[in-house]
Every structure is written in C-alpha cells, then in structure tokens.
C-alpha atoms as a PDB file:
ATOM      1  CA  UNK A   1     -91.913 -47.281  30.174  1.00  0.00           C
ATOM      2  CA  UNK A   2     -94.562 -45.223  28.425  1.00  0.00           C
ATOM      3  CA  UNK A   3     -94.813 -41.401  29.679  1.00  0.00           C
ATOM      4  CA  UNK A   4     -97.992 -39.353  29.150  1.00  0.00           C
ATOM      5  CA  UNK A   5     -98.158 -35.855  28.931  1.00  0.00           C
ATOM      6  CA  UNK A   6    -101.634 -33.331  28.491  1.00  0.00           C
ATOM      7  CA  UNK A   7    -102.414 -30.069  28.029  1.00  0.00           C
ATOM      8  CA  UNK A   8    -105.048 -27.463  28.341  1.00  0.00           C
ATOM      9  CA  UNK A   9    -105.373 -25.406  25.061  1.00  0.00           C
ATOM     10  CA  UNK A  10    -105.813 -22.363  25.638  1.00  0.00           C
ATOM     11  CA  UNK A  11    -106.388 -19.743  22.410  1.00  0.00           C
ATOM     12  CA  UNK A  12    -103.309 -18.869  21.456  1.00  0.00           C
ATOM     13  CA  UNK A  13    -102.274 -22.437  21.423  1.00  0.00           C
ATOM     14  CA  UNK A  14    -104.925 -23.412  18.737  1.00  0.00           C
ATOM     15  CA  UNK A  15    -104.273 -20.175  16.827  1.00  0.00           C
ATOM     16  CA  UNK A  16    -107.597 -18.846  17.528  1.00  0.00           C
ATOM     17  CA  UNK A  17    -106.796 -14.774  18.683  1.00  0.00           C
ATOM     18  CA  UNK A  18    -105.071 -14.068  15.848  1.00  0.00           C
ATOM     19  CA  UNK A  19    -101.629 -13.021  16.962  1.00  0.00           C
ATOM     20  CA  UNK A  20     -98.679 -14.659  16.293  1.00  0.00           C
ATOM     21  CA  UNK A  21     -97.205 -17.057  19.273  1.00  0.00           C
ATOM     22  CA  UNK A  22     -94.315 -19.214  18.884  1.00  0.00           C
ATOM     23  CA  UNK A  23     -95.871 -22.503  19.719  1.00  0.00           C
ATOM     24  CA  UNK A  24     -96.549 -24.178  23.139  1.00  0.00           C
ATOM     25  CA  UNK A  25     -94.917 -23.346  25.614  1.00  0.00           C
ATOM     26  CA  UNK A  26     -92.801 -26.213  28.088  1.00  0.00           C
ATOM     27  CA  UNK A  27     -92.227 -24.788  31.302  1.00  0.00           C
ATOM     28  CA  UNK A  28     -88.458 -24.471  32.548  1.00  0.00           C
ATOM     29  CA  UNK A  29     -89.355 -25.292  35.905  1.00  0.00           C
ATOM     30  CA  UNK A  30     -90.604 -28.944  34.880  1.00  0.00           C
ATOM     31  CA  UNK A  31     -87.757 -31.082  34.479  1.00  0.00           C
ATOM     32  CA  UNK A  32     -89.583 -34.400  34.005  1.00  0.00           C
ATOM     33  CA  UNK A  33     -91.414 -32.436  30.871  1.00  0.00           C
ATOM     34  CA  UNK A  34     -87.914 -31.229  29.845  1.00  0.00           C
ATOM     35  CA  UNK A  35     -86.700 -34.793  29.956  1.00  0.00           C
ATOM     36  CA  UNK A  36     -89.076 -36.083  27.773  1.00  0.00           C
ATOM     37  CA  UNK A  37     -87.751 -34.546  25.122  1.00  0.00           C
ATOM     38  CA  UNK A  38     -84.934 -34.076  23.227  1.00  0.00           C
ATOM     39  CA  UNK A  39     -81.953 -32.447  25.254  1.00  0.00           C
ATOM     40  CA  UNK A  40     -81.177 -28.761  23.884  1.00  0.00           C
ATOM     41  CA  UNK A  41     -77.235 -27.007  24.720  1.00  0.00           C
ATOM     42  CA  UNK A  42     -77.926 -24.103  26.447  1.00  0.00           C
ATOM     43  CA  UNK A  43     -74.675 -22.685  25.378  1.00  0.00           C
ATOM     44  CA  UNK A  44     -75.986 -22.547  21.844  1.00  0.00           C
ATOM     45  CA  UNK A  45     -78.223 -19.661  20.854  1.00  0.00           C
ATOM     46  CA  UNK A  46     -81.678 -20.844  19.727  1.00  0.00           C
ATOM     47  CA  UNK A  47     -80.865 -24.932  19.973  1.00  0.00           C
ATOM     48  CA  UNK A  48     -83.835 -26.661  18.894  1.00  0.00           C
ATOM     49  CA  UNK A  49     -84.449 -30.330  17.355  1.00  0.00           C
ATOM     50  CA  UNK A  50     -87.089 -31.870  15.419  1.00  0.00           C
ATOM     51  CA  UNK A  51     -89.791 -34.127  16.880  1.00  0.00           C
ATOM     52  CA  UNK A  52     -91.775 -36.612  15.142  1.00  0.00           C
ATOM     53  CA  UNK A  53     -95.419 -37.633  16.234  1.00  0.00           C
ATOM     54  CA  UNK A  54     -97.803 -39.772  14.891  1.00  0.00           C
ATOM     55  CA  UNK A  55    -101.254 -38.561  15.181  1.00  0.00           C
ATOM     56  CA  UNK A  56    -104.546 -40.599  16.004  1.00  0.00           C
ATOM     57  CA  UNK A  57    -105.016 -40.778  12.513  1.00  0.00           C
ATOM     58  CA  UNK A  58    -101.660 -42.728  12.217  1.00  0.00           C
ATOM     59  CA  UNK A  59    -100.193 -39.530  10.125  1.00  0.00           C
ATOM     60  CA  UNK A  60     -96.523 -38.149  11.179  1.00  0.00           C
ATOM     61  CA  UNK A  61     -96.323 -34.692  12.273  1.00  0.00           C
ATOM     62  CA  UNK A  62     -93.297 -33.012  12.489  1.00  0.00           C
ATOM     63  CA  UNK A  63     -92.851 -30.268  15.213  1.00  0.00           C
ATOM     64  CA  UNK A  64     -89.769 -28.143  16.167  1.00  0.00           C
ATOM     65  CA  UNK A  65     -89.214 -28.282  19.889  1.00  0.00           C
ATOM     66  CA  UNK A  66     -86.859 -24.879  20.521  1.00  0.00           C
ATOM     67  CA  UNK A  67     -85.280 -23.077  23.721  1.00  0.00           C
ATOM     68  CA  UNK A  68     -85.321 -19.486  22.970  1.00  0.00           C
ATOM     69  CA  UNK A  69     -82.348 -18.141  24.748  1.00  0.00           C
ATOM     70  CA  UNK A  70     -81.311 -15.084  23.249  1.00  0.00           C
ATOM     71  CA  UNK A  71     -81.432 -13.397  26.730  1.00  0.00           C
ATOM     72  CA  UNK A  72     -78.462 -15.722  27.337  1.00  0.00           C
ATOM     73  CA  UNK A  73     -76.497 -14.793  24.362  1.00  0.00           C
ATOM     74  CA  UNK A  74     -77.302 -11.071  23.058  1.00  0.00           C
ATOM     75  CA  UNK A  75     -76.888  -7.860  25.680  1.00  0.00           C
ATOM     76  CA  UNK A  76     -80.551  -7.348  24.698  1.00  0.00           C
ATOM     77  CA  UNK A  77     -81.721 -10.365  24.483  1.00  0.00           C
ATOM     78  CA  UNK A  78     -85.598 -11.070  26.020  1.00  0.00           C
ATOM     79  CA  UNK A  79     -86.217 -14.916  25.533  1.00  0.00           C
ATOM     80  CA  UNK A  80     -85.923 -17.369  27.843  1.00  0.00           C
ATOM     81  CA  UNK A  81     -88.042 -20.094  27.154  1.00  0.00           C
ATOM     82  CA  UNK A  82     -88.854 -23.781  25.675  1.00  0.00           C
ATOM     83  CA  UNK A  83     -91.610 -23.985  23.234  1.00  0.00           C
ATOM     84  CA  UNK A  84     -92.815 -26.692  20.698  1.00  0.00           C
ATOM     85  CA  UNK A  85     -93.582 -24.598  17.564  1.00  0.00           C
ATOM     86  CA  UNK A  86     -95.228 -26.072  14.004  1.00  0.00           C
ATOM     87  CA  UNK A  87     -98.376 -26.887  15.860  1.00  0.00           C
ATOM     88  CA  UNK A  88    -100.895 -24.310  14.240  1.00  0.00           C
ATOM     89  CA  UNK A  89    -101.863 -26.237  10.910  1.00  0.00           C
ATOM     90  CA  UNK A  90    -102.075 -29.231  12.701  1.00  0.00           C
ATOM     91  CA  UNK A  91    -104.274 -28.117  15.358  1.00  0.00           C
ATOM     92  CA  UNK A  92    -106.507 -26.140  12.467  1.00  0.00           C
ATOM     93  CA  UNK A  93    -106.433 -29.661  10.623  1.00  0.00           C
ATOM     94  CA  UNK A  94    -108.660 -31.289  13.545  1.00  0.00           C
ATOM     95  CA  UNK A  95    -110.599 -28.170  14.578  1.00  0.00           C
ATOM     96  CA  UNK A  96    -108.850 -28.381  17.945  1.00  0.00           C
ATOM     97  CA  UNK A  97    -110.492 -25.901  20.237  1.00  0.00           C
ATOM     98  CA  UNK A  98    -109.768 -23.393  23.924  1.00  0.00           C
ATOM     99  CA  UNK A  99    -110.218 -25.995  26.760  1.00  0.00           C
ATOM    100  CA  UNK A 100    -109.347 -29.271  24.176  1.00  0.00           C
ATOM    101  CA  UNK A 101    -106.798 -31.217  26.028  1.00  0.00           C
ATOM    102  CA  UNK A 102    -103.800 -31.882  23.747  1.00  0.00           C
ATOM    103  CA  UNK A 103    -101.667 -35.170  24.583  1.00  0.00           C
ATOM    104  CA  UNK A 104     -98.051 -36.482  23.822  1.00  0.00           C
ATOM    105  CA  UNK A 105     -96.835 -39.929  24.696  1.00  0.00           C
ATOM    106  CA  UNK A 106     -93.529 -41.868  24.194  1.00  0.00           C
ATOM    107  CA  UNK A 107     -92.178 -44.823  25.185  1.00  0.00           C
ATOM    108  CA  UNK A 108     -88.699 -45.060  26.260  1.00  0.00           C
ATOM    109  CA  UNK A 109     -87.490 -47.599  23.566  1.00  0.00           C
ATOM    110  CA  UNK A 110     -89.287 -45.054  20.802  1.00  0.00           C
ATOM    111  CA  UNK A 111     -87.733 -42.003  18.608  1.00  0.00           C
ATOM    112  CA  UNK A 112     -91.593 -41.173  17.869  1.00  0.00           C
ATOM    113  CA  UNK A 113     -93.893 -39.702  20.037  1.00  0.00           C
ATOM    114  CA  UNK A 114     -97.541 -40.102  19.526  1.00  0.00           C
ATOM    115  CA  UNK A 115    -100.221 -37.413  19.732  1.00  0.00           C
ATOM    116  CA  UNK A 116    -104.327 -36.813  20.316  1.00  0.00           C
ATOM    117  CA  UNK A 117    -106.386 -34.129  21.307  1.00  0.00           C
ATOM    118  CA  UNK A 118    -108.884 -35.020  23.616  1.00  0.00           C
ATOM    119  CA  UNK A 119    -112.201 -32.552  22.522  1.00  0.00           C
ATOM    120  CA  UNK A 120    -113.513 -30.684  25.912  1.00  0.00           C
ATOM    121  CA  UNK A 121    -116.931 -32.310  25.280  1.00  0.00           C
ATOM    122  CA  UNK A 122    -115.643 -35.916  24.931  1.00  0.00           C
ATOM    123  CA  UNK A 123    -113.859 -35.150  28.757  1.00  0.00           C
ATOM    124  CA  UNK A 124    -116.494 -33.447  29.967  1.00  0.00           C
ATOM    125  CA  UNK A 125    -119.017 -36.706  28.965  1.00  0.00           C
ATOM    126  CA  UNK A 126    -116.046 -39.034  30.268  1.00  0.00           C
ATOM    127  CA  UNK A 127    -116.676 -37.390  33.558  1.00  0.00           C
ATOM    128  CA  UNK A 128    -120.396 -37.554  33.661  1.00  0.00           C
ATOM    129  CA  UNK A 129    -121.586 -40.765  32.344  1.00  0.00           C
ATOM    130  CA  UNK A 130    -121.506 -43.518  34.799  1.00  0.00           C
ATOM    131  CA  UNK A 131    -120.389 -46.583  33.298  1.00  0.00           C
ATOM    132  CA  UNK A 132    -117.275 -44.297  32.300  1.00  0.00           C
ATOM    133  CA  UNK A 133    -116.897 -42.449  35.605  1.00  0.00           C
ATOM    134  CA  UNK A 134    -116.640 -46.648  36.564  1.00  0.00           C
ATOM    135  CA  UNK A 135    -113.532 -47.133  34.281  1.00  0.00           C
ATOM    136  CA  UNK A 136    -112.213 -43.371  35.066  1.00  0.00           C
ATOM    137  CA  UNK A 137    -111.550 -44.732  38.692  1.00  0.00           C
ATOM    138  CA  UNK A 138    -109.170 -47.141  37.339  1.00  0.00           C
ATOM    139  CA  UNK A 139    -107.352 -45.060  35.666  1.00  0.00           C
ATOM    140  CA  UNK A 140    -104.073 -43.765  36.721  1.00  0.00           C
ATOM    141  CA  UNK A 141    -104.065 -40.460  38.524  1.00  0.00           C
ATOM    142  CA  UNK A 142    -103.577 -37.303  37.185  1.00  0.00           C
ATOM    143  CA  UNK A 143    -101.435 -34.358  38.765  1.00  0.00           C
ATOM    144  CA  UNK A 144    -102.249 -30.790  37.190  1.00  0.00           C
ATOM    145  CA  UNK A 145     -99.467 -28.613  36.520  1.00  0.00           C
ATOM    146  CA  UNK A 146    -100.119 -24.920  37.446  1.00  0.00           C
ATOM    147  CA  UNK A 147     -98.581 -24.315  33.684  1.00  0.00           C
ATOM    148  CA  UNK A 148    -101.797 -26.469  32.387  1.00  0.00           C
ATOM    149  CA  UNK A 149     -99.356 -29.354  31.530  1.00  0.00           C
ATOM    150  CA  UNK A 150     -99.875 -32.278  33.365  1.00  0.00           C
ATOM    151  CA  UNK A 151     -98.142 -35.705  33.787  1.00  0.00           C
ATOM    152  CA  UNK A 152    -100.414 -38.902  33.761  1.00  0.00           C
ATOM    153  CA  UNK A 153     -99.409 -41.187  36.043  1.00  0.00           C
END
C-alpha cells in the first residue's frame, strides 16, 4: 500500500531567512507520520537513520531523518524533536519556494521513498482551471495537519 505525505514550506524549510534550522520538522504527536519512517530508540541519544528518495527527476537524495533527544539524556538538555535534515541543497537545487508543497511517498514493499515539490502556482492553477478542478474531485481526500503535514488519503 502506497502512503502519501505533503507539506507546506514554509521559509526556514527552503533555507530562505538565513538562519540555520535543522531540517523539517515531523511532529511527535503524529504517529502515522512517525511510522512511515524508519523507527529511532529513544533510549539512544541523537538516533537517527538515513533515508533514500528518488526525486522527480529520477535522482537519489539522501536525507538524515534524526530525533533530537538530548532533553532525555543530558540534565540540560533542550531537544525534543524529529526532524529530516540534508534538505537545504536539494530544495535550493529546484528553486523550491514559502507555500511550495513538498511530498514523500513509499510503498510498503519499498526501502526508497520518492519525492516532488509541488510549486504553489502549479496548485493554485490545479484548483482553478476547470477541466482539472473535474479530475481534483476524484482524487482522494486530503486531511491538513495543524503542523502543515498532511496525509493523502
């Protein structure tokens, strides 16, 4: 079974106000998101793995998937959170842009996972133009994360 994810860029995501972020950030609170990828221990400081995607252009993109957790492991520790991290270049390579819509897809028999960003103009003309509003309807619905993630259904 093939699972869909999206997200709204915002910014930091594509790089764009000049501070430094560590990557996307995957909600805790979404376990379906957390599922779909690669389990991290917990009772390891800083687990992360390595994710593979293969971009529209058919190119593979490596990009660390991490749990910051040192406010599990060190007295002063701040970071709790998941984030997907090695993104930058890549979203730089395709002049990805605030309000693009980035997607990751896998299949459940697949290691890979396959990306696209989705420019705010081409879903903004998806939405007006008729004959595509027409196929739009068929499509499978969409459920909007108040994190900006979103699982297609």
């Amino acid at each position: 079974m093939k699972k869909i994810f999206r997200k709204n860029l915002s910014l930091n995501d594509v790089g764009a106000t000049g501070t430094h972020q560590g990557g996307i950030l995957v909600p805790k609170t979404d376990a379906e998101l957390l599922l779909f990828f690669p389990p991290l221990n917990s009772n390891t400081k800083n687990p992360d793995a390595w994710i593979e995607c293969v971009d529209a252009e058919g190119i593979v993109r490596r990009f660390r998937y991490i749990y910051y957790n040192n406010k599990l492991h060190d007295e002063n520790g701040t970071r709790n959170e998941y984030r997907i991290t090695y993104m930058t270049s890549y979203f730089k390579s395709i002049h990805a842009k605030e309000g693009d819509i980035f997607e990751i897809s896998r299949d459940d028999n697949c290691i890979n996972y396959t990306i696209n960003v989705i420019s705010a103009a081409e879903n903004d003309e998806m939405k007006k133009e008729p004959s595509l509003k027409k196929e739009q309807e068929n499509l499978p619905l969409r459920i909007k994360l108040t994190t900006s993630w979103r699982r297609v259904h």
